[in-house]
Protein backbone atom coordinates (compact mmCIF):
# COMPACT_ATOMS: atom_id res chain seq x y z
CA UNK A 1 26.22 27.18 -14.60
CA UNK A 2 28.10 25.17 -17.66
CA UNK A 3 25.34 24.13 -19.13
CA UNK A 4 24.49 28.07 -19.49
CA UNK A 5 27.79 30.08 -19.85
CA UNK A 6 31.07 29.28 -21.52
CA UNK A 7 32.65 31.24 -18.71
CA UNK A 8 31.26 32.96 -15.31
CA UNK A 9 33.06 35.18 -12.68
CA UNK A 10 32.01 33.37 -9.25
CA UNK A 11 33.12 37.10 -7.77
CA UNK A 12 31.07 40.12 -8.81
CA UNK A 13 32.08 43.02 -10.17
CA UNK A 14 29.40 44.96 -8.41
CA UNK A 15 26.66 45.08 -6.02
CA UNK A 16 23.97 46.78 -4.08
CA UNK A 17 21.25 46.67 -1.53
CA UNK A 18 19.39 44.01 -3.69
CA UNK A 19 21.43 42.68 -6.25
CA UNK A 20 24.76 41.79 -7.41
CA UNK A 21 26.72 41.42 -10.68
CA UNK A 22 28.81 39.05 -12.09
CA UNK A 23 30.36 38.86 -15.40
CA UNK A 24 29.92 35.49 -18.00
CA UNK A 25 30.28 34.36 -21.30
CA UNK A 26 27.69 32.83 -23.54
CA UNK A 27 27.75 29.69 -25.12
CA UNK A 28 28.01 31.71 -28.45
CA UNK A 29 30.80 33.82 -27.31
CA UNK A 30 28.82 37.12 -26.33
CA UNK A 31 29.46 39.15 -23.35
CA UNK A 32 26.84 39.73 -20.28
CA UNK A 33 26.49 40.92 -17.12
CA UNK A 34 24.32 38.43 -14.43
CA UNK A 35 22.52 40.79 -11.94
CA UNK A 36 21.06 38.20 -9.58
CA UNK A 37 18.90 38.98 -6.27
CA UNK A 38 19.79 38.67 -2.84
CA UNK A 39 18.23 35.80 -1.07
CA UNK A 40 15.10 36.89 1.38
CA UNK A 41 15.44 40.66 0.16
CA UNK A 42 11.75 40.53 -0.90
CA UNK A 43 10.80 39.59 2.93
CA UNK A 44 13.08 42.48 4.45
CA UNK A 45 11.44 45.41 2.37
CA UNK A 46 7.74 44.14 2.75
CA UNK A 47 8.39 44.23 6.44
CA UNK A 48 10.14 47.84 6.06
CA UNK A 49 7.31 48.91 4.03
CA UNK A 50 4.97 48.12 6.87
CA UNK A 51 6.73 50.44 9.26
CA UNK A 52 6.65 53.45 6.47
CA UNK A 53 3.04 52.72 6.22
CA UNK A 54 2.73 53.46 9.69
CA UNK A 55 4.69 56.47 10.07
CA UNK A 56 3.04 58.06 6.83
CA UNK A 57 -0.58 57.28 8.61
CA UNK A 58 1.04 58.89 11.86
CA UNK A 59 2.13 61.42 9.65
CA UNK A 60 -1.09 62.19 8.04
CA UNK A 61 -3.25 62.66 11.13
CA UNK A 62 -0.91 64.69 13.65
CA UNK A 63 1.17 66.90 10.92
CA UNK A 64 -1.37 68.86 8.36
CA UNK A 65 1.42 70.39 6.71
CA UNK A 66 2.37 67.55 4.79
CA UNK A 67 -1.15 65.86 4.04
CA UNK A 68 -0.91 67.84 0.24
CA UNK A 69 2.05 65.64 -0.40
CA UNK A 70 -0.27 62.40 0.64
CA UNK A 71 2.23 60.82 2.48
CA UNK A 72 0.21 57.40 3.05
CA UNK A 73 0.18 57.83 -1.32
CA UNK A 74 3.81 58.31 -1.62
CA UNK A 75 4.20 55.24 0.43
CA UNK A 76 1.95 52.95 -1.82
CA UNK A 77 3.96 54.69 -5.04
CA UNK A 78 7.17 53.91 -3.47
CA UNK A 79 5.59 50.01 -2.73
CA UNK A 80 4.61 49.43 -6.25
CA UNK A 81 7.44 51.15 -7.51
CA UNK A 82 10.49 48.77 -5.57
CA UNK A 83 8.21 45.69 -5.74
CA UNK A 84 8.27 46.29 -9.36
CA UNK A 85 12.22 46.53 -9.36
CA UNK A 86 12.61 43.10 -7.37
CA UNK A 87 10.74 41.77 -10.33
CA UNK A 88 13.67 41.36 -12.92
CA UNK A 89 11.01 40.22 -15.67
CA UNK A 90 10.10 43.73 -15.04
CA UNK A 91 12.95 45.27 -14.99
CA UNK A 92 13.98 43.40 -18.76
CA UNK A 93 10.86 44.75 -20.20
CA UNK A 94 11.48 48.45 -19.20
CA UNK A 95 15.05 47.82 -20.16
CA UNK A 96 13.63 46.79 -24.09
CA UNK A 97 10.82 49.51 -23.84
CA UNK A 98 13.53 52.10 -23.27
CA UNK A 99 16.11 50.57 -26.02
CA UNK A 100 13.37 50.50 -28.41
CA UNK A 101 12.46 54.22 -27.40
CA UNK A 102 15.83 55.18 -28.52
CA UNK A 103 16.18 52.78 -31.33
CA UNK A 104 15.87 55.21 -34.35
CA UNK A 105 18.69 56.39 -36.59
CA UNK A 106 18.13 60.10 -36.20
CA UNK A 107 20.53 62.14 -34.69
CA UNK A 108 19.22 62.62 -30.96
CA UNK A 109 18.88 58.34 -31.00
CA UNK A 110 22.24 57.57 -32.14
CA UNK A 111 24.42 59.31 -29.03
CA UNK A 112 22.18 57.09 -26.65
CA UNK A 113 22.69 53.31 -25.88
CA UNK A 114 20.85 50.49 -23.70
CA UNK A 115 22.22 46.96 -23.03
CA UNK A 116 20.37 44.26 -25.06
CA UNK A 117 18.33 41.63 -22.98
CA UNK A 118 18.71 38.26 -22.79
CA UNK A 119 15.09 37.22 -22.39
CA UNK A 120 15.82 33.42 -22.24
CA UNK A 121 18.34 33.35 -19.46
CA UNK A 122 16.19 35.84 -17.87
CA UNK A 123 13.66 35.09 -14.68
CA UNK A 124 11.92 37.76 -11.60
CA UNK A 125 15.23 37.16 -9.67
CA UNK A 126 17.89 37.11 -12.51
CA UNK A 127 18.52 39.37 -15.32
CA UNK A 128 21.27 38.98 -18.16
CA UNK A 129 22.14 41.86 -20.08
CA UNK A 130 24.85 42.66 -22.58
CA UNK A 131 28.06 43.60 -20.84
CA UNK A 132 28.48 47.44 -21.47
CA UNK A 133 32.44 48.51 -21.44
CA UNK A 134 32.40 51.91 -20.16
CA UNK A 135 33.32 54.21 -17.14
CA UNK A 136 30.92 56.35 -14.90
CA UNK A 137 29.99 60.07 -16.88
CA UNK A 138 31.01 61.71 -13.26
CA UNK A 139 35.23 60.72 -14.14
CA UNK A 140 35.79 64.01 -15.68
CA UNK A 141 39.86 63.03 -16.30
CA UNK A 142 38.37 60.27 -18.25
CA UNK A 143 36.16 61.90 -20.26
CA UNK A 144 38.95 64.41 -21.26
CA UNK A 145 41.46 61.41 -21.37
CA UNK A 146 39.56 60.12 -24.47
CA UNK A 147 39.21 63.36 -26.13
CA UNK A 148 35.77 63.74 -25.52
CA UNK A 149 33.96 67.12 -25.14
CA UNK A 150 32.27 67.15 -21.34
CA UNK A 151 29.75 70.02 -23.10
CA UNK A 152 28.98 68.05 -25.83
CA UNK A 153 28.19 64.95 -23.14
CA UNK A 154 26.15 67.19 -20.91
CA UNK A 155 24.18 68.60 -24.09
CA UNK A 156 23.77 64.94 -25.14
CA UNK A 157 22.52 63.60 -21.65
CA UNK A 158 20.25 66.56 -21.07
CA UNK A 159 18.64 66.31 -24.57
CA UNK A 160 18.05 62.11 -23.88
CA UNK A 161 16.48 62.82 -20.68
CA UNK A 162 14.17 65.83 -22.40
CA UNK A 163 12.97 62.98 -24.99
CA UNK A 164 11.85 60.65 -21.97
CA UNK A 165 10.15 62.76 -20.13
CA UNK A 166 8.12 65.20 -22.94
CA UNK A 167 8.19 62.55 -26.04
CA UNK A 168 8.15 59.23 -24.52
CA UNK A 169 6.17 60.14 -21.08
CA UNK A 170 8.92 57.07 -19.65
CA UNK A 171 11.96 58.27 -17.92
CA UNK A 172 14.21 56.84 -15.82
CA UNK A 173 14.07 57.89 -12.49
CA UNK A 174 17.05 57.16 -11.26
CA UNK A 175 19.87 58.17 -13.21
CA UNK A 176 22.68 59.07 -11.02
CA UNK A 177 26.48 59.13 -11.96
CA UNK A 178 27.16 54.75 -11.84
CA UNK A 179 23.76 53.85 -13.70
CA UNK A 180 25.35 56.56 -16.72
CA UNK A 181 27.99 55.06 -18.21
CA UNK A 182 30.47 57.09 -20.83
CA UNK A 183 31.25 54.50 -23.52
CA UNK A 184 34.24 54.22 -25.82
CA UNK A 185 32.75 55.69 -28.65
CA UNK A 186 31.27 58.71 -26.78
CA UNK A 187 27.82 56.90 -27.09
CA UNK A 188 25.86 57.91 -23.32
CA UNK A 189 24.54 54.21 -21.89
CA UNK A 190 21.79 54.06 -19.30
CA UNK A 191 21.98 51.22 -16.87
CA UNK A 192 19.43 49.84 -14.02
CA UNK A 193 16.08 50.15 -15.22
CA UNK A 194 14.19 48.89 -12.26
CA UNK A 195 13.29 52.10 -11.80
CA UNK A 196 11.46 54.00 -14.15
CA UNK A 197 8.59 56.93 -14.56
CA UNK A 198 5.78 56.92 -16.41
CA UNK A 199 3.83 60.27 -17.14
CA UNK A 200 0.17 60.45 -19.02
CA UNK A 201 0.24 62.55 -21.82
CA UNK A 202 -2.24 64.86 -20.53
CA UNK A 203 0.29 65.26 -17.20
CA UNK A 204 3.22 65.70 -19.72
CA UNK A 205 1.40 68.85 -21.65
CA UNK A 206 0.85 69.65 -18.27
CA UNK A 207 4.34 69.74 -17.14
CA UNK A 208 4.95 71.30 -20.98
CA UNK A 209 3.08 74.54 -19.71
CA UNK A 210 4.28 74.53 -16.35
CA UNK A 211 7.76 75.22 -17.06
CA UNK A 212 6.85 77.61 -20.23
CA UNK A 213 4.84 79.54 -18.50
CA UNK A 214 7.72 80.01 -15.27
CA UNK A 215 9.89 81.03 -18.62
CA UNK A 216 7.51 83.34 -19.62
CA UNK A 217 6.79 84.91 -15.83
CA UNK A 218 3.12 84.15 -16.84
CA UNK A 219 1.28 84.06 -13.22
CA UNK A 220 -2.09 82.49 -14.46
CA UNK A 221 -1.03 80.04 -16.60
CA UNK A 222 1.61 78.59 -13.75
CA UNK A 223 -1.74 78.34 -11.64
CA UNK A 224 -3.92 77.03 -14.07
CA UNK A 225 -1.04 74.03 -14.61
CA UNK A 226 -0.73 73.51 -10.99
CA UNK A 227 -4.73 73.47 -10.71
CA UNK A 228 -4.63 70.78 -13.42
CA UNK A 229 -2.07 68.58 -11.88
CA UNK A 230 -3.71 68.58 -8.84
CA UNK A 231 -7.38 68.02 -10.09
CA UNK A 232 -8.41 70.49 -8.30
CA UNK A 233 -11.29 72.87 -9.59
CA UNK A 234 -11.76 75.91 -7.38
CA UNK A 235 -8.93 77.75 -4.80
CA UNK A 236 -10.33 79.16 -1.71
CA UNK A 237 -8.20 81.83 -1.69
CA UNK A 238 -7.04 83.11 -5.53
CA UNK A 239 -5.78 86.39 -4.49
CA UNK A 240 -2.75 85.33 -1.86
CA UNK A 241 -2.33 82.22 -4.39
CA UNK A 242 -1.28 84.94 -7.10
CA UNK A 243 0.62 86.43 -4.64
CA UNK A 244 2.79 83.40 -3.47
CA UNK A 245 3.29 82.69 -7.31
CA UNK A 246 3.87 86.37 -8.50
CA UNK A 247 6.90 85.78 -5.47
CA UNK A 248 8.08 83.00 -6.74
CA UNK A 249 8.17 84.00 -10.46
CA UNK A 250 10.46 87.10 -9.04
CA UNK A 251 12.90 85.27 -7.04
CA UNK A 252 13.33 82.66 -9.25
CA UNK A 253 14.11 85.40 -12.46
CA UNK A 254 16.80 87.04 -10.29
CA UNK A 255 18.44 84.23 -8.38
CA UNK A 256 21.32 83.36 -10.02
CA UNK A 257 21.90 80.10 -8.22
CA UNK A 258 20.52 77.08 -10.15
CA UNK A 259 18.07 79.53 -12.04
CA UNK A 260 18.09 77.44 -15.53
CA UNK A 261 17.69 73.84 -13.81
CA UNK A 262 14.09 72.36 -14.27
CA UNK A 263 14.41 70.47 -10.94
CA UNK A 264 14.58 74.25 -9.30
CA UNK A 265 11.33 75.03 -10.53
CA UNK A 266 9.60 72.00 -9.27
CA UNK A 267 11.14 71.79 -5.82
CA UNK A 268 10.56 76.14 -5.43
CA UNK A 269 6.93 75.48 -6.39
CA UNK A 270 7.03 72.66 -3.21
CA UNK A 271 6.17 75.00 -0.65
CA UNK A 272 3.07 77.06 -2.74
CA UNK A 273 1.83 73.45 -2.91
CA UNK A 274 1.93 72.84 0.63
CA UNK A 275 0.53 76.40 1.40
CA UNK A 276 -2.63 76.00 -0.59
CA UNK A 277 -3.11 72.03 0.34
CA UNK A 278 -2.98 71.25 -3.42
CA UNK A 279 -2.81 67.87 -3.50
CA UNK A 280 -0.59 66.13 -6.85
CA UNK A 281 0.26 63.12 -8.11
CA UNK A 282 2.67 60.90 -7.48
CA UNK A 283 5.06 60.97 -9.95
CA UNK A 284 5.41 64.74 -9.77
CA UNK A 285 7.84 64.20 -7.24
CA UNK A 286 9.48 60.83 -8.78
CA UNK A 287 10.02 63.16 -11.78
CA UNK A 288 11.49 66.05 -9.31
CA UNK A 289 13.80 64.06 -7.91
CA UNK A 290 15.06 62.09 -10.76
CA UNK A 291 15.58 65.93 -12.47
CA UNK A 292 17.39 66.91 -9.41
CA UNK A 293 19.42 63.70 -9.75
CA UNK A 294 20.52 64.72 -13.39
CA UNK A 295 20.73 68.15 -13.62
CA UNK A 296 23.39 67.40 -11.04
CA UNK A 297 25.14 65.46 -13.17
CA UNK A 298 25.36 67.92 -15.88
CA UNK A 299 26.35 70.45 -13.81
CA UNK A 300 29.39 68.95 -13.08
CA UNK A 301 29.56 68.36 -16.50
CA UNK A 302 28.77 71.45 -18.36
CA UNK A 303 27.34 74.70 -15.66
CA UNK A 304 26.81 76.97 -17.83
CA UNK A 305 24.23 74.90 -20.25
CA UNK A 306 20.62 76.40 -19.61
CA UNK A 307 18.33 73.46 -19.29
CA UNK A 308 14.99 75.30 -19.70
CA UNK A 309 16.60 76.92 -22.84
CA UNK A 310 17.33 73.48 -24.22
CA UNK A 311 13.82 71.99 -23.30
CA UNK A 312 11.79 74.86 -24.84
CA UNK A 313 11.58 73.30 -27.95
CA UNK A 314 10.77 70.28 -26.74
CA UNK A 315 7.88 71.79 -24.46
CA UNK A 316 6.65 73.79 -28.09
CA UNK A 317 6.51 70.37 -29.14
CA UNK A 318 4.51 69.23 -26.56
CA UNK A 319 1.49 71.53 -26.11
CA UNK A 320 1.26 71.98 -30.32
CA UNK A 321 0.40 67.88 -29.82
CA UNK A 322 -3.02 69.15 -28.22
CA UNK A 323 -3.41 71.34 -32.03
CA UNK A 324 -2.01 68.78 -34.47
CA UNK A 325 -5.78 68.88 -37.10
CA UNK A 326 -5.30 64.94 -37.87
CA UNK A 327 -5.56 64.44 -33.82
CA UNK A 328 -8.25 67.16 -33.19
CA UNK A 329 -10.13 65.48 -36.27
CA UNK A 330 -9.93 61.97 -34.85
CA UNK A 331 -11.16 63.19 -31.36
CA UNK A 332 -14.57 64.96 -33.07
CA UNK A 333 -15.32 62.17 -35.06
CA UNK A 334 -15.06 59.72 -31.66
CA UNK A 335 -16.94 62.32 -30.07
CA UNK A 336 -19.62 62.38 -32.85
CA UNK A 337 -19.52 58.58 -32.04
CA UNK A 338 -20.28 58.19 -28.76
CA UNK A 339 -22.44 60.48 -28.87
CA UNK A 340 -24.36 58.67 -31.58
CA UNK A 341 -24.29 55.82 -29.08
CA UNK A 342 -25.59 57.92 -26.22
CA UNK A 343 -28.47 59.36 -28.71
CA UNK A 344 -29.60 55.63 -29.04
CA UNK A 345 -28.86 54.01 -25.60
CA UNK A 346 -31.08 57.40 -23.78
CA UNK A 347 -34.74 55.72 -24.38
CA UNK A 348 -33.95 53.02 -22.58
CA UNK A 349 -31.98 54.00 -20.08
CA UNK A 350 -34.58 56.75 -19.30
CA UNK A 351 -37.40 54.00 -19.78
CA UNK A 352 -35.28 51.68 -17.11
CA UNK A 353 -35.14 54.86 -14.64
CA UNK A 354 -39.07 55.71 -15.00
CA UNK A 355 -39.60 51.85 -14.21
CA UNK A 356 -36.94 51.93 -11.44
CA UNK A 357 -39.09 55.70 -9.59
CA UNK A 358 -42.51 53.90 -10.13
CA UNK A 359 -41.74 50.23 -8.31
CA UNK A 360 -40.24 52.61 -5.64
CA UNK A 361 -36.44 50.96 -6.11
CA UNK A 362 -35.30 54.64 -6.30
CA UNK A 363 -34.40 55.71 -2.87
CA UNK A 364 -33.10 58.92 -2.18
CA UNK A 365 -30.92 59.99 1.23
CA UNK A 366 -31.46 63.38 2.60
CA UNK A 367 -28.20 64.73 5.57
CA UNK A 368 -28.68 67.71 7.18
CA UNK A 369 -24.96 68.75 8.04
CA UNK A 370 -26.68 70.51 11.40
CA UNK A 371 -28.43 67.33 12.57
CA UNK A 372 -24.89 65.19 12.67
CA UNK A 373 -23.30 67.03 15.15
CA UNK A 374 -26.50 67.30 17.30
CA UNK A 375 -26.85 63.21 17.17
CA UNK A 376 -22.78 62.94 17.97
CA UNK A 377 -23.32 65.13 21.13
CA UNK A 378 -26.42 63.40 22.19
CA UNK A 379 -24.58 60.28 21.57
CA UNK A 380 -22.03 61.56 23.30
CA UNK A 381 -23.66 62.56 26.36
CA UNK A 382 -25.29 59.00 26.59
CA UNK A 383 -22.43 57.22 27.19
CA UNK A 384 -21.17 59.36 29.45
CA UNK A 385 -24.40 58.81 31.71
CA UNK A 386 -24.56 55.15 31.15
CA UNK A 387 -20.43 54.96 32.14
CA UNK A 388 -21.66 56.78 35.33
CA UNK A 389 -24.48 54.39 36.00
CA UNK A 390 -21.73 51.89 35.56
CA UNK A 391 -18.80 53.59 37.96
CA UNK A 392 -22.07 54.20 40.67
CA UNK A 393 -22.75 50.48 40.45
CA UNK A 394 -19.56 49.06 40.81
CA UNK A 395 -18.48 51.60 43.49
CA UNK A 396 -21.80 50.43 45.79
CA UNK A 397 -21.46 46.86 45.14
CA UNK A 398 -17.82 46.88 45.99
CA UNK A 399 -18.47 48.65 49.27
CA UNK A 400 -21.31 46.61 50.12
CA UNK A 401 -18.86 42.95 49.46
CA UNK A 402 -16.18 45.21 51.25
CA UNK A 403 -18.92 45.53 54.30
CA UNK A 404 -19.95 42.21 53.99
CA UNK A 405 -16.51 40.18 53.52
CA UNK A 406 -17.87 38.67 50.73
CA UNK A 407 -16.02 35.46 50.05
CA UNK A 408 -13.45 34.59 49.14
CA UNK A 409 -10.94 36.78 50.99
CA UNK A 410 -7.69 38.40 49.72
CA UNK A 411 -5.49 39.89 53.11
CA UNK A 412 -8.79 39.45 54.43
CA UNK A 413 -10.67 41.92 51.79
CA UNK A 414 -13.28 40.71 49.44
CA UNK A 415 -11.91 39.55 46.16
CA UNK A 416 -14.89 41.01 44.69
CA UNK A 417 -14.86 44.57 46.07
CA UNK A 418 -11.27 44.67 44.78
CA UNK A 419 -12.53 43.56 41.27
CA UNK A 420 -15.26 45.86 41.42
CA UNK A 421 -13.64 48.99 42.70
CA UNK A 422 -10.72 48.10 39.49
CA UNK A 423 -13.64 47.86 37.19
CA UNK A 424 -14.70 51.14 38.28
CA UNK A 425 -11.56 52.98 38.25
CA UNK A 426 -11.38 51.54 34.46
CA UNK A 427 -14.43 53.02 33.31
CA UNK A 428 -14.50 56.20 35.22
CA UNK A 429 -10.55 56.77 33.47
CA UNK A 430 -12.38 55.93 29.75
CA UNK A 431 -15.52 58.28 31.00
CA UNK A 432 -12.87 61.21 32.15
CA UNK A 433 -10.86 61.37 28.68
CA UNK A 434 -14.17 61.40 27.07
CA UNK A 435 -15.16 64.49 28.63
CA UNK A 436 -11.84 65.67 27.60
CA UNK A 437 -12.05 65.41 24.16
CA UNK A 438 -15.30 66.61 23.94
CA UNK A 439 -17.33 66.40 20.96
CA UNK A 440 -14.80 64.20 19.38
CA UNK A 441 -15.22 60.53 18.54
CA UNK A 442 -14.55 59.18 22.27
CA UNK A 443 -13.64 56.13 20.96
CA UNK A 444 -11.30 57.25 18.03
CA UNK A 445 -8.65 57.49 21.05
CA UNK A 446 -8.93 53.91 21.54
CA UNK A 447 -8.77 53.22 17.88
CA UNK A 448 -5.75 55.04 17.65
């Protein structure tokens, strides 16, 4: 450690599940904070991730309610997301990323600090950062202590996390009360970036019409957003979908409680989702969550600020991206490109494909959805015979050893009949829960 640091604090100043934190000085007399990783941490989440695996796939098959939320997907979001933050190389670069988002010197950039990164000192289990002097945004006696306007810090906080989410598509996702720091000169610091959110900019416009169109109690756009962030091209049934979101749209104009928070919208809309098995990405509900997270923090900040009145600039901004003529002309003239390669790739390709239907490599596979369930049953039905072929056999050549006293003896009882007679009672148990499952897969039971 002295060949590194001028100074270092053997105790830390703070910790957590995975990491701790210990102050030091560098050689050249800078400040820093040493997050370092608990030994076999990595081993003790892999083996916790197993069991969610298993209870999502449990999950999946024996609750339908929550299959739109993909629970066996959430898990594998959740896996990438923590194995990522155990990588402190990771966690540096999303810590620069975000700095550099939030480098500029206009107004909305200035209010909003990240620690600098010490890349050198830095390796996937320990992470040097400058050492940020500040106190956690939720000490409102603080705040007021150093004459600092809680409003202003709310409006501040809520406009930062606006920019990540609907300029920079990167947010962090968990910004709760100790990784928000209030800093001596008012400036808002983020800490822990292990983390973070990423949206694509199509999901983002997405979101952008979402919430407008809640604002504006607009019933088919809401729908058509929800359609689009679940990929999903046709509703079976349209009219009790418009019905469910008319619903919403009313409650959520009158309610009084939380009616202006963005997080409100997303978590209301929850239970339409579930209804009509729309299923959505991931990060809709890492975004949800990290909104609920802050919002909550600004309400105990500032309750009366109207979050969706703040964002609806920002949302403007957003969907007028899709009209901006310099980006509309640079997607034609790609368009008129590719084409232009299509245009001269088509001979060929449709010279290959003649080629391919006259040397007979074209094959084509015809399934008549009647047929399968005919072959199932018959296959079905088979096995049931042959298992009572098998119980028959079994049952006669036990009796006959049993007769007999077939060596060798057991309490002077064949060995074999016994064997025989378990055998049986085996197969004719696996024969009698087929027949109670009926056409299902008789052996899925076993798989399961």
């Amino acid at each position: 450690m002295e060949e590194l640091f001028a100074w270092f604090e053997p105790e830390p100043f703070a910790s957590a599940s995975m990491a701790q934190v210990h102050k030091a000085t560098l050689k050249t007399g800078e400040r820093v904070a040493i997050k370092i990783q608990r030994p076999g941490i990595k081993e003790v989440i892999i083996e916790d991730i197993k069991v969610m695996y298993t209870v999502a796939e449990i999950l999946h098959r024996r609750v339908p309610s929550v299959r739109s939320f993909d629970p066996v997907g959430l898990v594998k979001n959740f896996e990438e997301s923590i194995l990522k933050e155990l990588d402190f190389i990771h966690e540096s670069i999303n810590a620069q990323r975000f700095y550099n988002n939030f480098s500029g010197n206009d107004e909305n950039s200035r209010f909003i600090h990240a620690p600098k990164v010490y890349r050198e000192f830095t390796t996937p289990r320990v992470l040097v950062l400058e050492f940020i002097s500040g106190f956690k945004i939720s000490k409102l006696d603080q705040i007021e202590a150093d004459h600092h306007s809680r409003e202003t810090i709310a409006r501040k906080l809520a406009i930062s996390y606006l920019r990540q989410v609907f300029e920079h598509g990167f947010f962090h996702a968990d910004p709760h009360p100790g990784n928000v720091l209030i800093m001596k000169t008012g400036e808002i610091c983020y800490l822990d970036f292990g983390m973070m959110g990423s949206i694509l900019p199509k999901d983002v416009e997405t979101f952008g019409h979402l919430f407008l169109s809640v604002k504006n109690k607009d019933i088919r756009k809401i729908i058509k957003s929800l359609m689009q962030l679940s990929d999903q091209i046709t509703i079976k049934n349209m009219r009790d979908l418009e019905s469910d979101i008319n619903e919403f749209v009313e409650c959520y104009t009158v309610s009084g409680v939380h009616a202006n928070e963005m997080s409100t919208v997303l978590l209301q809309l929850k239970d339409v989702i579930v209804k009509h098995n729309l299923k959505i990405p991931g990060h809709f509900f890492l975004l949800a969550r990290s909104m609920l997270t802050i919002e909550g923090v600004i309400r105990n900040l500032d309750p009366k600020l109207d979050m969706l009145e703040l964002a609806r600039p920002y949302l403007i901004k957003t969907i007028s991206k899709k009209f901006n003529p310099l980006d509309m002309g640079k997607k034609v003239l790609s368009g008129i490109f590719e084409f232009g390669n299509y245009m001269e790739e088509f001979p060929r390709d449709l010279k290959n494909a003649i080629r391919k239907i006259n040397t007979g490599e074209i094959k084509v596979d015809l399934h008549h959805k009647g047929v399968d369930p005919l072959v199932h049953t018959i296959n079905r039905v088979t096995k049931q015979i042959i298992s009572a072929i098998v119980v028959a056999s079994l049952i006669i050549g036990g009796s006959l050893t049993l007769v007999y006293e077939t060596t060798p003896l057991w309490n002077e009882t064949s060995s074999w009949s016994i064997i025989a007679f378990i055998l049986a009672g085996i197969v004719a148990l696996g024969m009698l829960r087929d027949i109670r499952r009926g056409d299902h897969d008789p052996w899925q039971g076993w798989k399961e």
